[in-house]
Protein backbone atom coordinates (compact mmCIF):
# COMPACT_ATOMS: atom_id res chain seq x y z
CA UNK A 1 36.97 -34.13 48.39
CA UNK A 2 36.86 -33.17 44.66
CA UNK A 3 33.37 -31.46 44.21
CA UNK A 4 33.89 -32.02 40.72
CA UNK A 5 34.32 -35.85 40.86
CA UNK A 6 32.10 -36.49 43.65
CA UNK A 7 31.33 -40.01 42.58
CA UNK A 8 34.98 -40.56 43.90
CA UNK A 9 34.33 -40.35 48.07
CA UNK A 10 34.71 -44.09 48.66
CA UNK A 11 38.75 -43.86 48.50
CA UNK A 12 38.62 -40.85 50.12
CA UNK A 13 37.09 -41.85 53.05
CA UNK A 14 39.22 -44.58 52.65
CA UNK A 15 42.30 -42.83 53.35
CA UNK A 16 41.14 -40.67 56.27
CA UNK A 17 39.14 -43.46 57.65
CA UNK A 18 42.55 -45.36 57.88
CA UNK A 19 44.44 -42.15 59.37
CA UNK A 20 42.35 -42.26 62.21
CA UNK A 21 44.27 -43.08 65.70
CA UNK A 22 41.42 -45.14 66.57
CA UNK A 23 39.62 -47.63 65.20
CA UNK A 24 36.63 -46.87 63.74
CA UNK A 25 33.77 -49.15 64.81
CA UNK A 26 31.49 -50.93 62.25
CA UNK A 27 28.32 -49.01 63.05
CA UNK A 28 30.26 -45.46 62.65
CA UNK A 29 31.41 -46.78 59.68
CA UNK A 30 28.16 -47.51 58.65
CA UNK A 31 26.76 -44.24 59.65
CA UNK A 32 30.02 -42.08 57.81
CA UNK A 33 29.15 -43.58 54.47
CA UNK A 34 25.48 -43.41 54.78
CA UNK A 35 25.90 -39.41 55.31
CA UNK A 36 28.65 -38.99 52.41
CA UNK A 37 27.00 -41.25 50.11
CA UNK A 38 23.52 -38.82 50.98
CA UNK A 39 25.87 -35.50 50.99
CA UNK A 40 27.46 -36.18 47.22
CA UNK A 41 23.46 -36.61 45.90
CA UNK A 42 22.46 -33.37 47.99
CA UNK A 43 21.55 -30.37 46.02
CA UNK A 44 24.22 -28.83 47.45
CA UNK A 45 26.96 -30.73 46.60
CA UNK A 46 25.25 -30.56 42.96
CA UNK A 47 25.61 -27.02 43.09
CA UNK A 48 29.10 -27.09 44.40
CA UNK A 49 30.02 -29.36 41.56
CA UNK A 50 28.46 -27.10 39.21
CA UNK A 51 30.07 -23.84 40.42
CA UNK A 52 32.90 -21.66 37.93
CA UNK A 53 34.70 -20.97 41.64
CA UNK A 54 34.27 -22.58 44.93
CA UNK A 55 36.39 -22.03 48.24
CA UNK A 56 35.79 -23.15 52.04
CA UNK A 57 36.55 -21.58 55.19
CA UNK A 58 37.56 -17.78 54.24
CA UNK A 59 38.33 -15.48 56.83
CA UNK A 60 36.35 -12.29 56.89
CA UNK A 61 36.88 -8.88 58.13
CA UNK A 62 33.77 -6.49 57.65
CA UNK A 63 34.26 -2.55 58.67
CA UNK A 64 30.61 -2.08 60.22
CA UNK A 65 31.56 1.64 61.65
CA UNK A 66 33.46 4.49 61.32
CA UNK A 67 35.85 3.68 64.10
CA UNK A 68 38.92 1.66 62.97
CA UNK A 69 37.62 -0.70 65.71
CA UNK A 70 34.34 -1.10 64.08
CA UNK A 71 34.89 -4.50 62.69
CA UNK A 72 33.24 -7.90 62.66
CA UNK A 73 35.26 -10.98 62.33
CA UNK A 74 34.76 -15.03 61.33
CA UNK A 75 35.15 -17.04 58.50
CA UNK A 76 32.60 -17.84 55.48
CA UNK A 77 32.03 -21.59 55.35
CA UNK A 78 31.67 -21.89 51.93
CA UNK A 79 31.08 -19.69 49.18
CA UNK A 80 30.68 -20.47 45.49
CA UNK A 81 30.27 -18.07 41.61
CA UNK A 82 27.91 -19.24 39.61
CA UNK A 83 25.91 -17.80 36.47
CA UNK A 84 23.67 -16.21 39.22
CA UNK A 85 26.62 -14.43 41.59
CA UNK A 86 28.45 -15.47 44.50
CA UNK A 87 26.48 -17.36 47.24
CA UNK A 88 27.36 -17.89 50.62
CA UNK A 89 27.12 -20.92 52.83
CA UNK A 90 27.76 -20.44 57.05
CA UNK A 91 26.51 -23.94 58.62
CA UNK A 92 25.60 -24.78 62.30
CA UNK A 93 26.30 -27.92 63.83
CA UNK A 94 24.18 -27.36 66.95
CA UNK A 95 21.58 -29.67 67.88
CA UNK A 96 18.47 -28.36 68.20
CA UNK A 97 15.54 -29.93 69.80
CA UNK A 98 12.59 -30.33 67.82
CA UNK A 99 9.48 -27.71 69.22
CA UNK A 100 8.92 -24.19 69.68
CA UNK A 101 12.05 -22.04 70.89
């Protein structure tokens, strides 16, 4: 997806929807373009559009001690330079119930 054309998801989805080895029932359907048609109006995906440099999924290494060993490992979601820096974006796709934890 283009974040800088992000009016342009319908023939996107198109293409990946028809890629699928299954087919995709009406109500997923439904439910697939109800989220990216919500996403591309998010404040985020504003942002993204907005942003001088933007990159997904970035592996990270991070010394955290003296020892060679010492390091902490993953991979940035997102991350994005705008007029106010670099921000980062790590998001969870755990479900988690509603109530105190």
């Amino acid at each position: 997806l283009d974040y800088h054309a992000l009016d342009a998801w319908e023939p996107v989805y198109e293409q990946v929807r028809r890629r699928q080895p299954e087919p995709i029932t009406p109500a997923i359907d439904e439910e697939a373009r109800g989220m990216l048609a919500r996403w591309v109006t998010s404040p985020y995906a504003l942002e993204w559009s907005q942003a001088e440099s933007f990159q997904r999924e970035l592996d990270l290494l991070l010394p955290v001690g003296a020892a060679p060993q010492d390091l902490v490992s993953g991979q940035i979601d997102a991350c994005l330079k705008d007029d106010h820096g670099w921000r980062l974006y790590d998001f969870k796709t755990t479900n988690v119930p509603p109530g105190p934890h």
